[in-house]
C-alpha atoms as a PDB file:
ATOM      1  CA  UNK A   1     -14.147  17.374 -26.844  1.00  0.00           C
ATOM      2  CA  UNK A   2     -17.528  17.057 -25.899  1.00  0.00           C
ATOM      3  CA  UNK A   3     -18.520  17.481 -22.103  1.00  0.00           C
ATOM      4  CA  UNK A   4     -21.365  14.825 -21.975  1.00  0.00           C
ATOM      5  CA  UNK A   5     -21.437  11.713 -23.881  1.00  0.00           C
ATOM      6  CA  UNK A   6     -24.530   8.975 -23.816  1.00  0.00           C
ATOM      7  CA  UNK A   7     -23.707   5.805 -21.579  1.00  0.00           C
ATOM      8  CA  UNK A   8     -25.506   3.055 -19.430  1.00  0.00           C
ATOM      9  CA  UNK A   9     -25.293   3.587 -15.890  1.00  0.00           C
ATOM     10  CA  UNK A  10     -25.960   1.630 -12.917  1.00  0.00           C
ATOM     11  CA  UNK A  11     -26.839   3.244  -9.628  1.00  0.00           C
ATOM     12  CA  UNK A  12     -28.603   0.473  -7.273  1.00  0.00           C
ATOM     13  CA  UNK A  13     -26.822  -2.769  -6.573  1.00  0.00           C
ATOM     14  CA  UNK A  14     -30.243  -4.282  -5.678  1.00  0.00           C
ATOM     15  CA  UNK A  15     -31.659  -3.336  -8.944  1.00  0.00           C
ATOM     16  CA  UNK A  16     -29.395  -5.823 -10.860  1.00  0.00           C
ATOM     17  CA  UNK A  17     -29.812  -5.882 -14.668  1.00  0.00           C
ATOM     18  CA  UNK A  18     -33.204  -3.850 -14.401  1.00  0.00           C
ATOM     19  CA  UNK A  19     -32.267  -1.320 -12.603  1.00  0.00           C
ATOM     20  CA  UNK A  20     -29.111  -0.208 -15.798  1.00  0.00           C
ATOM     21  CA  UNK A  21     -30.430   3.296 -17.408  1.00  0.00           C
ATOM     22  CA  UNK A  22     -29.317   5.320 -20.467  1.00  0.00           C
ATOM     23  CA  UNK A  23     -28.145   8.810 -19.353  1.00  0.00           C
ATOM     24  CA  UNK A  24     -25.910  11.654 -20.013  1.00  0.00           C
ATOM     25  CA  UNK A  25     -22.224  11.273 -18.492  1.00  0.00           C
ATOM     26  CA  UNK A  26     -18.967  12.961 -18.127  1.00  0.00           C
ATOM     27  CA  UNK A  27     -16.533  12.839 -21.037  1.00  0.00           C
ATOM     28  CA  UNK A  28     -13.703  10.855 -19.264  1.00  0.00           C
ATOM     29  CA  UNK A  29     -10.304  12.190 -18.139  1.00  0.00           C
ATOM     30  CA  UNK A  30      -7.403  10.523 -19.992  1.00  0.00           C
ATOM     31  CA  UNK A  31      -5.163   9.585 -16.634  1.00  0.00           C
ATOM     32  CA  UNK A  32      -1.272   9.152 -17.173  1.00  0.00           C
ATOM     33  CA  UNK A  33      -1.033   5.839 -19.422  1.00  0.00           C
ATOM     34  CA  UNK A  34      -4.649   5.915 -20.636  1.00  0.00           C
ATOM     35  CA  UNK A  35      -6.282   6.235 -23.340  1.00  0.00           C
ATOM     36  CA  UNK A  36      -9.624   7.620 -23.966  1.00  0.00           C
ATOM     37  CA  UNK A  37     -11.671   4.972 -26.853  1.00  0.00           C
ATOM     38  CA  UNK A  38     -14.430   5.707 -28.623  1.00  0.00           C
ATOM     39  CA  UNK A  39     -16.092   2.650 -28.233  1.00  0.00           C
ATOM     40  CA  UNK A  40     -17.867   1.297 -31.709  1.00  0.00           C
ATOM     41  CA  UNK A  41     -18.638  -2.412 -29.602  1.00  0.00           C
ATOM     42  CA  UNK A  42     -18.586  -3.675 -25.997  1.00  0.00           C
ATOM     43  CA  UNK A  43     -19.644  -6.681 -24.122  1.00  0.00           C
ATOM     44  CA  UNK A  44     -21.288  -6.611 -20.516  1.00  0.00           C
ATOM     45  CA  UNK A  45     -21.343  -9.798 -18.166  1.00  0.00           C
ATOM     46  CA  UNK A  46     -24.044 -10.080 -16.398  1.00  0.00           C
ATOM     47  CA  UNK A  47     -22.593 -10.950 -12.757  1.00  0.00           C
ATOM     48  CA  UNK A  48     -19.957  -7.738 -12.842  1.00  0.00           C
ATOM     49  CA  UNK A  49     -22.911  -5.771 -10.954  1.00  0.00           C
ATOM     50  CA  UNK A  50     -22.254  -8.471  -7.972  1.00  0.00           C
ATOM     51  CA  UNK A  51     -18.682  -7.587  -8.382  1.00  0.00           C
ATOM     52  CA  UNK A  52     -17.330  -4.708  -5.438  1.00  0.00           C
ATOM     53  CA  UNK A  53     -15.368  -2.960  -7.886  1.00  0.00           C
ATOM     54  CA  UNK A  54     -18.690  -1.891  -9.907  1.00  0.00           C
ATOM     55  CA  UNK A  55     -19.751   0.254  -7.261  1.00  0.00           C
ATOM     56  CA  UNK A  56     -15.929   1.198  -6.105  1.00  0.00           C
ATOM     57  CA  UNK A  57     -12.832   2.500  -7.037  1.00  0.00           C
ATOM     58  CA  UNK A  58      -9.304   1.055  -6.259  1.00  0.00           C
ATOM     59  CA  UNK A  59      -9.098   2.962  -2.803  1.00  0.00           C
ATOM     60  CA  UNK A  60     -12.846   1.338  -1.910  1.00  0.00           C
ATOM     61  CA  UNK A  61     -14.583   5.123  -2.465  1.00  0.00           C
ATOM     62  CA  UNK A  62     -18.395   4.859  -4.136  1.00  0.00           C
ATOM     63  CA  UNK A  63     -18.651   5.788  -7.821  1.00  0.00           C
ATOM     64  CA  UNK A  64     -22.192   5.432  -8.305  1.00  0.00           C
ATOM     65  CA  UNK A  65     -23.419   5.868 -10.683  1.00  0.00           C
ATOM     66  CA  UNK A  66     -20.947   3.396 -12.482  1.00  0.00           C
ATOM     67  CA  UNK A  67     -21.206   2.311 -16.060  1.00  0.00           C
ATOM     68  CA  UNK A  68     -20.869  -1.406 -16.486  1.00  0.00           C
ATOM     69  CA  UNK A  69     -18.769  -3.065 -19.273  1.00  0.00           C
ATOM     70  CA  UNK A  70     -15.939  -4.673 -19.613  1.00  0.00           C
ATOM     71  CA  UNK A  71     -15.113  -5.297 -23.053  1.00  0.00           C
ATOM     72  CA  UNK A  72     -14.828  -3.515 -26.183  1.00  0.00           C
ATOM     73  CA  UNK A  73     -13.609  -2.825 -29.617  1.00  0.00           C
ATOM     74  CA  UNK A  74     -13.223   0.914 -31.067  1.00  0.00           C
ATOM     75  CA  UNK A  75     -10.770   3.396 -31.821  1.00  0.00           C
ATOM     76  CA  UNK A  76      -8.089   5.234 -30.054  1.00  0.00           C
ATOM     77  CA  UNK A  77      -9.500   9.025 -29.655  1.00  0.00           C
ATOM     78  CA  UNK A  78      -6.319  10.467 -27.041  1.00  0.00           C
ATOM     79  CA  UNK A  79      -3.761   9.559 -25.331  1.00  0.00           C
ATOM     80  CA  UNK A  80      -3.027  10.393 -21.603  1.00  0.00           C
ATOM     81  CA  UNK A  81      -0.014  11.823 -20.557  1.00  0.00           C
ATOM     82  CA  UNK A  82       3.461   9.237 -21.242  1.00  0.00           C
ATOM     83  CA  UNK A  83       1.014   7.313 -22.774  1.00  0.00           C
ATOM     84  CA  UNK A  84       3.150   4.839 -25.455  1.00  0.00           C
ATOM     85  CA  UNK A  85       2.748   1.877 -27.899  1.00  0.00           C
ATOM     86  CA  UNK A  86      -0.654   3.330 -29.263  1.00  0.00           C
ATOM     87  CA  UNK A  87      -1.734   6.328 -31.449  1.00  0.00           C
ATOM     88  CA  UNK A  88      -5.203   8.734 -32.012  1.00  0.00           C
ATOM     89  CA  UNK A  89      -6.841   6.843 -34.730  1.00  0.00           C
ATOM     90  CA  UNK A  90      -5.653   3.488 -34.195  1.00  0.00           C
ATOM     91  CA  UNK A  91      -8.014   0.642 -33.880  1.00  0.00           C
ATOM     92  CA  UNK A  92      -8.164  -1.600 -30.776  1.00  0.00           C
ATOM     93  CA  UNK A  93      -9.699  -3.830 -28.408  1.00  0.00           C
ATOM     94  CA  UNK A  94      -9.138  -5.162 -25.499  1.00  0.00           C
ATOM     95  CA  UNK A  95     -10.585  -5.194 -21.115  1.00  0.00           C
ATOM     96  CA  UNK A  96     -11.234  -1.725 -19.558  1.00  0.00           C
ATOM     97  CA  UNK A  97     -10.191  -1.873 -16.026  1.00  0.00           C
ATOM     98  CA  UNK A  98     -12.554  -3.280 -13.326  1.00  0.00           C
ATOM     99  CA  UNK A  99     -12.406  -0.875 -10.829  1.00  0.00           C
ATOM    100  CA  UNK A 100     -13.284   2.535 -13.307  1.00  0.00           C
ATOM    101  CA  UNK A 101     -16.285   3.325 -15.429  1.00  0.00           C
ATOM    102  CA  UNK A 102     -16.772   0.642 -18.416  1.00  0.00           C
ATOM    103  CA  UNK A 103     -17.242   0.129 -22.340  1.00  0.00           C
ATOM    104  CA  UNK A 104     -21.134   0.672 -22.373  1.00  0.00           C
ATOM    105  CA  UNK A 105     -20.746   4.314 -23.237  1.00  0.00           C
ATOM    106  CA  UNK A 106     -20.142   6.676 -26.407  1.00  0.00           C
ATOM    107  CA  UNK A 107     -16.206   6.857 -25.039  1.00  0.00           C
ATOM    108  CA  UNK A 108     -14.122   5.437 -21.859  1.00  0.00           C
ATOM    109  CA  UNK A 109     -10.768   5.839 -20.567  1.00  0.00           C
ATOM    110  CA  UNK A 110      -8.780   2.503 -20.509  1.00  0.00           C
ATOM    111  CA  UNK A 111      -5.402   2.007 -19.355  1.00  0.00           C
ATOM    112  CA  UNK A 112      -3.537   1.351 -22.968  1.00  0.00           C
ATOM    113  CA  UNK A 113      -1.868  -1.616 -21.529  1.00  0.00           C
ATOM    114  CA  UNK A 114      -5.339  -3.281 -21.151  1.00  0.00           C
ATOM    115  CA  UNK A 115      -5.442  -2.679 -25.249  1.00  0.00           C
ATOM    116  CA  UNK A 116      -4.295  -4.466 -28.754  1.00  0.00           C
ATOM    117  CA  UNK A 117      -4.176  -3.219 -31.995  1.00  0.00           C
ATOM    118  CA  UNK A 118      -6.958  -4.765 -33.836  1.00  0.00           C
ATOM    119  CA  UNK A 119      -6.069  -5.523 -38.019  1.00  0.00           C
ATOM    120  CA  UNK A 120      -8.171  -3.746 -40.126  1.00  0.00           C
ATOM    121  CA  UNK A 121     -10.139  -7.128 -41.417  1.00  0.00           C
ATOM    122  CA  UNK A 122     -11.380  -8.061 -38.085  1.00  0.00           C
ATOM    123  CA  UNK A 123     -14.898  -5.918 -37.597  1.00  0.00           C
ATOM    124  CA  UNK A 124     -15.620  -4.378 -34.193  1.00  0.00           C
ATOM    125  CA  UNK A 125     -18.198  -6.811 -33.120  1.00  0.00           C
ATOM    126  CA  UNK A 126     -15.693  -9.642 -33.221  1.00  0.00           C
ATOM    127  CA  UNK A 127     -13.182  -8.398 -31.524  1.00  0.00           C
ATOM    128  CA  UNK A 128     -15.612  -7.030 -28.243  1.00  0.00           C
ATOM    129  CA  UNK A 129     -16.922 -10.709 -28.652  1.00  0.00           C
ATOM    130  CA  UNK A 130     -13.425 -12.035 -28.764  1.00  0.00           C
ATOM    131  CA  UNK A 131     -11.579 -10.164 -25.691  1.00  0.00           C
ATOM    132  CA  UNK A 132     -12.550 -11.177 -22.603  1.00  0.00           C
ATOM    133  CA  UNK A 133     -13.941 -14.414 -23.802  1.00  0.00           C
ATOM    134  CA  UNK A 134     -10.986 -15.197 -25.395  1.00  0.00           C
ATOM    135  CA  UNK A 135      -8.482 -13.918 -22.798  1.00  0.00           C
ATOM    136  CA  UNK A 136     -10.585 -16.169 -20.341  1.00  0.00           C
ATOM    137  CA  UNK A 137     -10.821 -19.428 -22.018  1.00  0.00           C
ATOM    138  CA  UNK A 138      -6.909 -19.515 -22.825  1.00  0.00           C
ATOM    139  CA  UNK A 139      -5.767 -18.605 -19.616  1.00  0.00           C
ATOM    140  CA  UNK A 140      -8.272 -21.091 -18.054  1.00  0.00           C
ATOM    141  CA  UNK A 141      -7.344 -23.878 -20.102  1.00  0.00           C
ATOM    142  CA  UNK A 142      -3.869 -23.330 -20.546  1.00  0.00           C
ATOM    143  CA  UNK A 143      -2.169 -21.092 -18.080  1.00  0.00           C
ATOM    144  CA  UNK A 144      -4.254 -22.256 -15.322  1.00  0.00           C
ATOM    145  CA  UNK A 145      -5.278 -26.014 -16.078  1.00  0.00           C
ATOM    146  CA  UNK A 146      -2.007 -27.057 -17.972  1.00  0.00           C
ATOM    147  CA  UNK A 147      -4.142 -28.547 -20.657  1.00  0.00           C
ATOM    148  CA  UNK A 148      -2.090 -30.559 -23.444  1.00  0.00           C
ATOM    149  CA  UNK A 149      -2.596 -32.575 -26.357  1.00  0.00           C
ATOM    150  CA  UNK A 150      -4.134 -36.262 -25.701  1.00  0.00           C
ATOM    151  CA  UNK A 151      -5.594 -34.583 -22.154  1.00  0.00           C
ATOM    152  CA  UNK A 152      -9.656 -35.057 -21.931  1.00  0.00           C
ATOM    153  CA  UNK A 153     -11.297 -31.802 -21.284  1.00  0.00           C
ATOM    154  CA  UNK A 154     -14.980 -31.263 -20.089  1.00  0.00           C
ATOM    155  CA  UNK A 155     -15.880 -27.708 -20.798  1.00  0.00           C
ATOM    156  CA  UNK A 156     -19.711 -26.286 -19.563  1.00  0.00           C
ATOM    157  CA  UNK A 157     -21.581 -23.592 -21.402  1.00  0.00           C
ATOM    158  CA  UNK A 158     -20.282 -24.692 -24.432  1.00  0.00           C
ATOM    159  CA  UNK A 159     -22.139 -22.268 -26.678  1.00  0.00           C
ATOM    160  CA  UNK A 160     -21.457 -19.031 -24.539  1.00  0.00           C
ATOM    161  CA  UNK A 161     -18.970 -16.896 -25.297  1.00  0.00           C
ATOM    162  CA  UNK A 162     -16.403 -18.473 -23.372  1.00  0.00           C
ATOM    163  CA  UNK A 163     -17.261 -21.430 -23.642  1.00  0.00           C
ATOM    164  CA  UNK A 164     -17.500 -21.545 -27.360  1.00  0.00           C
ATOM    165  CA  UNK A 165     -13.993 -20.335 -27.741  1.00  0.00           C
ATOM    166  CA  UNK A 166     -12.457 -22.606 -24.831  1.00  0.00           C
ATOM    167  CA  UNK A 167     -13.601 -25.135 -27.128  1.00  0.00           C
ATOM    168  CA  UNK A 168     -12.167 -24.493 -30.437  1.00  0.00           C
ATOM    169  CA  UNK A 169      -9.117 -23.599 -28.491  1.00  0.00           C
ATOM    170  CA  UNK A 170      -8.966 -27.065 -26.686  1.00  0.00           C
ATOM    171  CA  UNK A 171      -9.492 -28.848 -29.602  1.00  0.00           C
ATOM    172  CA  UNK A 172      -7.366 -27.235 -31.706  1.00  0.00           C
ATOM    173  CA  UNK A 173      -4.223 -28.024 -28.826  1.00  0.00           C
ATOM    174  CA  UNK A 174      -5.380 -31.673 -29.486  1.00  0.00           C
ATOM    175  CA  UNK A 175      -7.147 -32.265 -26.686  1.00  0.00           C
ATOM    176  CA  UNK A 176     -10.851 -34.325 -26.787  1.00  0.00           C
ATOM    177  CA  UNK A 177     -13.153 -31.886 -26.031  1.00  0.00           C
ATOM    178  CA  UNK A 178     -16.729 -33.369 -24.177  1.00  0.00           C
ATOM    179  CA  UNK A 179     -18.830 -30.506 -24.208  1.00  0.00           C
ATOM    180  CA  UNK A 180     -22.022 -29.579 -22.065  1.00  0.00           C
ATOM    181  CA  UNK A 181     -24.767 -27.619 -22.376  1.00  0.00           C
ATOM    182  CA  UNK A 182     -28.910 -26.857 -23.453  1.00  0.00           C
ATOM    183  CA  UNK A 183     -30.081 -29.367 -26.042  1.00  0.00           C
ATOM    184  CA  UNK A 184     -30.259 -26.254 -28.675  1.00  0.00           C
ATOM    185  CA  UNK A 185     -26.560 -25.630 -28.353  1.00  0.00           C
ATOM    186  CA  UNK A 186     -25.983 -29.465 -29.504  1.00  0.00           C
ATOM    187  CA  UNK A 187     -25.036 -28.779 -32.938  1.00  0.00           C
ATOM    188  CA  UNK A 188     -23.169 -25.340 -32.706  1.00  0.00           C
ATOM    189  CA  UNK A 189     -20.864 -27.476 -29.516  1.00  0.00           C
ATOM    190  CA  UNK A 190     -20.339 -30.351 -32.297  1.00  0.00           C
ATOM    191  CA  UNK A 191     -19.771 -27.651 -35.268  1.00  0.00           C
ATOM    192  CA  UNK A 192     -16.841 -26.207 -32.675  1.00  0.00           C
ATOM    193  CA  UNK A 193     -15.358 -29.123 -32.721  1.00  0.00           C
ATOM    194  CA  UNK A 194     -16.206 -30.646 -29.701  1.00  0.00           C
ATOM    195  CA  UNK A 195     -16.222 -34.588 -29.724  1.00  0.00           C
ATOM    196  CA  UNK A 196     -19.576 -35.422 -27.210  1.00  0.00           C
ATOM    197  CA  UNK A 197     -21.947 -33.070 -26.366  1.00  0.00           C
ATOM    198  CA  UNK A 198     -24.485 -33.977 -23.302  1.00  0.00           C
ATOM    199  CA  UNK A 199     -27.635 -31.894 -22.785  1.00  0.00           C
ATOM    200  CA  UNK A 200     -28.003 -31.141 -18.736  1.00  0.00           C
ATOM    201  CA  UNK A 201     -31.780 -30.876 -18.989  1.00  0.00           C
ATOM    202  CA  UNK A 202     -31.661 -34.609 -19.787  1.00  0.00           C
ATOM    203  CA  UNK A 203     -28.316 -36.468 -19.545  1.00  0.00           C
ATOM    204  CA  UNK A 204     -26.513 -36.734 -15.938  1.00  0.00           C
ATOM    205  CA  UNK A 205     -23.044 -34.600 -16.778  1.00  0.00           C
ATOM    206  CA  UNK A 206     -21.508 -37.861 -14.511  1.00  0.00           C
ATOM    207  CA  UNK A 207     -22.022 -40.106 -17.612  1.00  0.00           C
ATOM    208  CA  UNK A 208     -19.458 -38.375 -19.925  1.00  0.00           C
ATOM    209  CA  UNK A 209     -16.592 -40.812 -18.287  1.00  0.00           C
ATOM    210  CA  UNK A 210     -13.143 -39.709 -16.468  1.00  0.00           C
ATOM    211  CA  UNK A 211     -11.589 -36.101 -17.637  1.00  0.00           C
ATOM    212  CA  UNK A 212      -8.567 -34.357 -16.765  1.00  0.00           C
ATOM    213  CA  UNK A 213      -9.719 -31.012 -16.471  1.00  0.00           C
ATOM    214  CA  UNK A 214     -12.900 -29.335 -15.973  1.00  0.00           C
ATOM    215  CA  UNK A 215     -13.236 -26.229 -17.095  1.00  0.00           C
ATOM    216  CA  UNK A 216     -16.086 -24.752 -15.468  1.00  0.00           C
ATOM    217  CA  UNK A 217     -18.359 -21.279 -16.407  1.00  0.00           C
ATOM    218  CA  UNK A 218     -21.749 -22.493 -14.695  1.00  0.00           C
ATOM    219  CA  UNK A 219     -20.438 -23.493 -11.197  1.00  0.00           C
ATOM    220  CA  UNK A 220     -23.175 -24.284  -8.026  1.00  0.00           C
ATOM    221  CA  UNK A 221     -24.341 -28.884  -8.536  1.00  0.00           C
ATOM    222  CA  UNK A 222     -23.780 -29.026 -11.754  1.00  0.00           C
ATOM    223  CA  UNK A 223     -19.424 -28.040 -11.014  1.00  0.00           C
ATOM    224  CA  UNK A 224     -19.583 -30.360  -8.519  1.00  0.00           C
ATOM    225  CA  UNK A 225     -20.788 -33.731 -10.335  1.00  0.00           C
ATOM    226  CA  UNK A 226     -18.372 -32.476 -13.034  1.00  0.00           C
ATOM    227  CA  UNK A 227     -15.022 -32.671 -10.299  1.00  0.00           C
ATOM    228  CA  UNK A 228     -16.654 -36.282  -9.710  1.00  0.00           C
ATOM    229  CA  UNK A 229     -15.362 -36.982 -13.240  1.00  0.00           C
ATOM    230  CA  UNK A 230     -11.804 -35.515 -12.781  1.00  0.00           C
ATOM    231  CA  UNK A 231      -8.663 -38.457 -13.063  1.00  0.00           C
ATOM    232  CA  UNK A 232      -6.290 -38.296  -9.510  1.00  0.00           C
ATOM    233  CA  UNK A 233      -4.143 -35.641 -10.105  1.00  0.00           C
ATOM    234  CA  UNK A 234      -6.260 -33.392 -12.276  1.00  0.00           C
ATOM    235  CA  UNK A 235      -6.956 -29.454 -12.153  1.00  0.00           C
ATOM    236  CA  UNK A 236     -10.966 -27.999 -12.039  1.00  0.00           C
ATOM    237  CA  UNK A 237     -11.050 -24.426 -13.246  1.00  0.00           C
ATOM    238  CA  UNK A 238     -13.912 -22.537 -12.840  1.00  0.00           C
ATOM    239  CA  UNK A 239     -14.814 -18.574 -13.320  1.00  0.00           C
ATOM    240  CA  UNK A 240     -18.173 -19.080 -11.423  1.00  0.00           C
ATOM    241  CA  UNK A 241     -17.448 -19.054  -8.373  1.00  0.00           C
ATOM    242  CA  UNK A 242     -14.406 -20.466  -5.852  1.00  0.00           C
ATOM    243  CA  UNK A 243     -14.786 -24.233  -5.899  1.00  0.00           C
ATOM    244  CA  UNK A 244     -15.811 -25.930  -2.708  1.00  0.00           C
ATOM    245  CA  UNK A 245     -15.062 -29.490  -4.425  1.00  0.00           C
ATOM    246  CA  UNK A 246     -11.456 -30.593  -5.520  1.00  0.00           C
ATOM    247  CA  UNK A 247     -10.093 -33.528  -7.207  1.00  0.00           C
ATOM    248  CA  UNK A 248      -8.072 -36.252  -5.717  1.00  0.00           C
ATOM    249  CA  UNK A 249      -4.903 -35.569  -5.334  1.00  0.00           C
ATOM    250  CA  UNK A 250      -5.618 -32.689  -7.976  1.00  0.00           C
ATOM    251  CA  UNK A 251      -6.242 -28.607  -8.216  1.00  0.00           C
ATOM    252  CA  UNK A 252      -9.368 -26.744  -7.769  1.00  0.00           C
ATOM    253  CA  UNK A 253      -9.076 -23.218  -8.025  1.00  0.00           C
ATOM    254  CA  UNK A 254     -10.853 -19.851  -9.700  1.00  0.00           C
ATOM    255  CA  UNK A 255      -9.015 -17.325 -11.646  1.00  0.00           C
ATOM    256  CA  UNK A 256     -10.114 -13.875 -12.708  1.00  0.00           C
ATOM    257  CA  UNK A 257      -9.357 -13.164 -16.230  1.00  0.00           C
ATOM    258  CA  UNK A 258      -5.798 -10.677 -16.561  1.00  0.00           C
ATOM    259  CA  UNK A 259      -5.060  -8.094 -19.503  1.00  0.00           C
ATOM    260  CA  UNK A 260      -2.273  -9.198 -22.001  1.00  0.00           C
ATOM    261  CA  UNK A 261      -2.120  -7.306 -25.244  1.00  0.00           C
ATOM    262  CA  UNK A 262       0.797 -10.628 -26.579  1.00  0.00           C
ATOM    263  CA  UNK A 263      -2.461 -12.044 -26.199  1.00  0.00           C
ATOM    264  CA  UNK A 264      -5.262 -10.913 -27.570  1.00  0.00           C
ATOM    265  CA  UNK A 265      -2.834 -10.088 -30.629  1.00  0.00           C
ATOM    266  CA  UNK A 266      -2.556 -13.516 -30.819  1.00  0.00           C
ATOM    267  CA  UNK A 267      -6.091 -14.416 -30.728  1.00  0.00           C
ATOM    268  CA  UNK A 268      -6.752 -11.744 -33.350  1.00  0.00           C
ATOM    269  CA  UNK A 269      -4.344 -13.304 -35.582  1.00  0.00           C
ATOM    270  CA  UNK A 270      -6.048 -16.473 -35.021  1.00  0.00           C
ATOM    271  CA  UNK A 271      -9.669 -15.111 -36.120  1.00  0.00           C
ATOM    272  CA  UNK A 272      -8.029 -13.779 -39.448  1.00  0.00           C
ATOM    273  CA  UNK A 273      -6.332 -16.913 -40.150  1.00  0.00           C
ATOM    274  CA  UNK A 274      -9.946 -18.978 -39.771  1.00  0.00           C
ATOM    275  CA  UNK A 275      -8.628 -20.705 -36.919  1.00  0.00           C
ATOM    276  CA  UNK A 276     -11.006 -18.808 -34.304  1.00  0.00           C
ATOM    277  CA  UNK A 277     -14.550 -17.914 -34.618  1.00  0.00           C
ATOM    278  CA  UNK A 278     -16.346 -15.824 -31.800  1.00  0.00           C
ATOM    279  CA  UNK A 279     -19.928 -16.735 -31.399  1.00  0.00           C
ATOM    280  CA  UNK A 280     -21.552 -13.277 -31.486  1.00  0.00           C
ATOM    281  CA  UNK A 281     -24.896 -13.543 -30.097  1.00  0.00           C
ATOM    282  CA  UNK A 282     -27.734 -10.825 -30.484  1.00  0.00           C
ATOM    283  CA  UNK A 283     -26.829  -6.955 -31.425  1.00  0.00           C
ATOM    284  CA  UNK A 284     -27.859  -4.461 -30.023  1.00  0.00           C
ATOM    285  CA  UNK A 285     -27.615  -0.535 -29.925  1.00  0.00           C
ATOM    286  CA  UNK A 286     -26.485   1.326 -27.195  1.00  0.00           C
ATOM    287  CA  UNK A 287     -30.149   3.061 -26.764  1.00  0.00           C
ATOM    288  CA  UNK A 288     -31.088  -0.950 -26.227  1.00  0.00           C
ATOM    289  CA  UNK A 289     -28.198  -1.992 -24.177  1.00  0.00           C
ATOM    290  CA  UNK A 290     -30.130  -1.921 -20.728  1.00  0.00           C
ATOM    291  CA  UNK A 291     -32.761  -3.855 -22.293  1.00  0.00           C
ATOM    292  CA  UNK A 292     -30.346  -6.141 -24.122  1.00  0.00           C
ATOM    293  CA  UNK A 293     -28.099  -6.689 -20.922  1.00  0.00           C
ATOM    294  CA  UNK A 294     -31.288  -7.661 -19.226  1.00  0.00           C
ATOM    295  CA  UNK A 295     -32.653 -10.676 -21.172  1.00  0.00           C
ATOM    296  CA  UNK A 296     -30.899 -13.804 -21.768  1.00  0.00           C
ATOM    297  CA  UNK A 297     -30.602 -14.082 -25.494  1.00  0.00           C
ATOM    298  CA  UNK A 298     -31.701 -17.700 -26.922  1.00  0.00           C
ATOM    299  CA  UNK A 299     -29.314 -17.350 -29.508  1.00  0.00           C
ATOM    300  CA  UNK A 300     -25.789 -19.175 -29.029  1.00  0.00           C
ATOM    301  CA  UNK A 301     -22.913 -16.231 -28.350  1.00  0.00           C
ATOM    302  CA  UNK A 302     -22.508 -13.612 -26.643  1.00  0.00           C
ATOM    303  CA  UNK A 303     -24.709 -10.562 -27.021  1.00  0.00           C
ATOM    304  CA  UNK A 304     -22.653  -7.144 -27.942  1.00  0.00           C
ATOM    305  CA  UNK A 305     -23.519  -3.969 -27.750  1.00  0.00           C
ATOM    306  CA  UNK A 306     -23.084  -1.773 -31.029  1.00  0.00           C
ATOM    307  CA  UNK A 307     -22.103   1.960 -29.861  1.00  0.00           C
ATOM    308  CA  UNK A 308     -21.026   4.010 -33.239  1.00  0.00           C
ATOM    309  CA  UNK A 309     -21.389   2.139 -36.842  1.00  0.00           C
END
């Protein structure tokens, strides 16, 4: 194996998305139940270099410099030791784990729990769109918020990459789907299936009527007129921020998206069956990922990250 691979590091925490660099790394180590990916797409959030475990590891030691990432799609290049369920060649996709180095990099070590098997007729810029977006908008919805058919859901962001698929998801359990968002992502929310659609640079998100959930990606005023909306009794869910607002006589909380390779399988399954369609934003290549990760794409999606063709 190679000693040195090509990646996109982050070594200020002050420097935010400027401050991410294209560098030589370390090959990873394959740790017992890892795998080591060689990652042909991957996804980066743009608030992960607020989160502690960027700059950590699990016993709270500094790993600068860290590379960011936290999605991807590729194929299976070795297996750590005991490692089961997956094989060298295999394609997959799936979360690497928060608190190691990420997906922006030629290859990363992943624990193979974290990873599905992805069918050979979904492409690898899908699937890095689909994983953490996807995991995150069903567990919001319907792990967390108990959404079921008749329910009204008010989803924000609705042409982002979670929102997008929270609301083909929610719409496809039944539910009517009010959707928010720029006045550009109007038709792509209605082509989702969403029912309404309300542009926040010019319609007051309190006019959309009484919901019974929230589901929130935006968080700060515009979270808090949506719990205004929210029935007694019903659940806001937001992966913002922790809610300072709550229903009457309902749920407010914030959940961090969790692996689950049933899953993802799942959603892959749905994608290949035309049931799911991940918004993939702008493309980039890795030698453009700092400057991709850096500017907020007009384009409805999420923006991936092409590594190998």
């Amino acid at each position: 194996m190679a000693e040195l691979m090509r990646a996109v590091i982050a070594r200020e925490r002050d420097a935010g998305v400027d401050g991410l660099t294209l560098a030589d790394m370390p090959y990873p180590h394959a740790a017992e139940n890892d795998v080591i990916v060689r990652v042909h797409a991957a996804g980066f959030t743009p608030g992960e270099l607020d989160w502690p475990a960027t700059w950590t590891d699990r016993a709270g030691r500094d790993r600068t410099p860290s590379i960011p990432g936290h999605e991807l799609s590729g194929v299976v290049a070795e297996l750590g030791y005991g490692t089961t369920g997956l094989t060298v060649g295999q394609r997959v996709f799936g979360l690497t784990d928060w608190a190691r180095n990420g997906s922006l990099a030629e290859f990363t070590a992943v624990e193979a729990r974290n990873l599905a098997p992805l069918p050979a007729d979904v492409d690898h810029t899908t699937a890095a769109a689909l994983a953490i977006s996807g995991l995150t908008a069903w567990q919001g919805l319907f792990d967390h918020a108990r959404l079921t058919t008749g329910q009204t859901v008010l989803i924000s962001g609705a042409a982002g990459g979670v929102g997008s698929i929270a609301v083909q998801l929610a719409r496809e359990a039944g539910a009517v789907v009010i959707a928010t968002g720029r006045a550009r992502d109007r038709e792509v929310a209605l082509g989702l299936g969403a029912t309404t659609f309300l542009d926040l640079d010019a319609e007051d998100v309190r006019d959309a009527g009484e919901v019974d959930v929230v589901f929130d990606v935006i968080g700060g005023e515009i979270m808090a007129r949506s719990t205004e909306l929210i029935r007694p009794g019903g659940t806001l869910v937001s992966v913002a921020m922790p809610p300072d607002v709550r229903p009457k006589d309902g749920r407010a909380l914030f959940f961090v998206v969790e692996p689950d390779r049933a899953r993802l399988a799942d959603l892959a399954q749905r994608v290949r069956d035309g049931r799911l369609r991940p918004l993939v934003g702008a493309v980039r290549p890795l030698s453009e990922a700092a400057d991709g990760c850096a500017r907020k794409s007009a384009v409805p999606g999420k923006t991936i990250i092409q590594v190998a063709a």
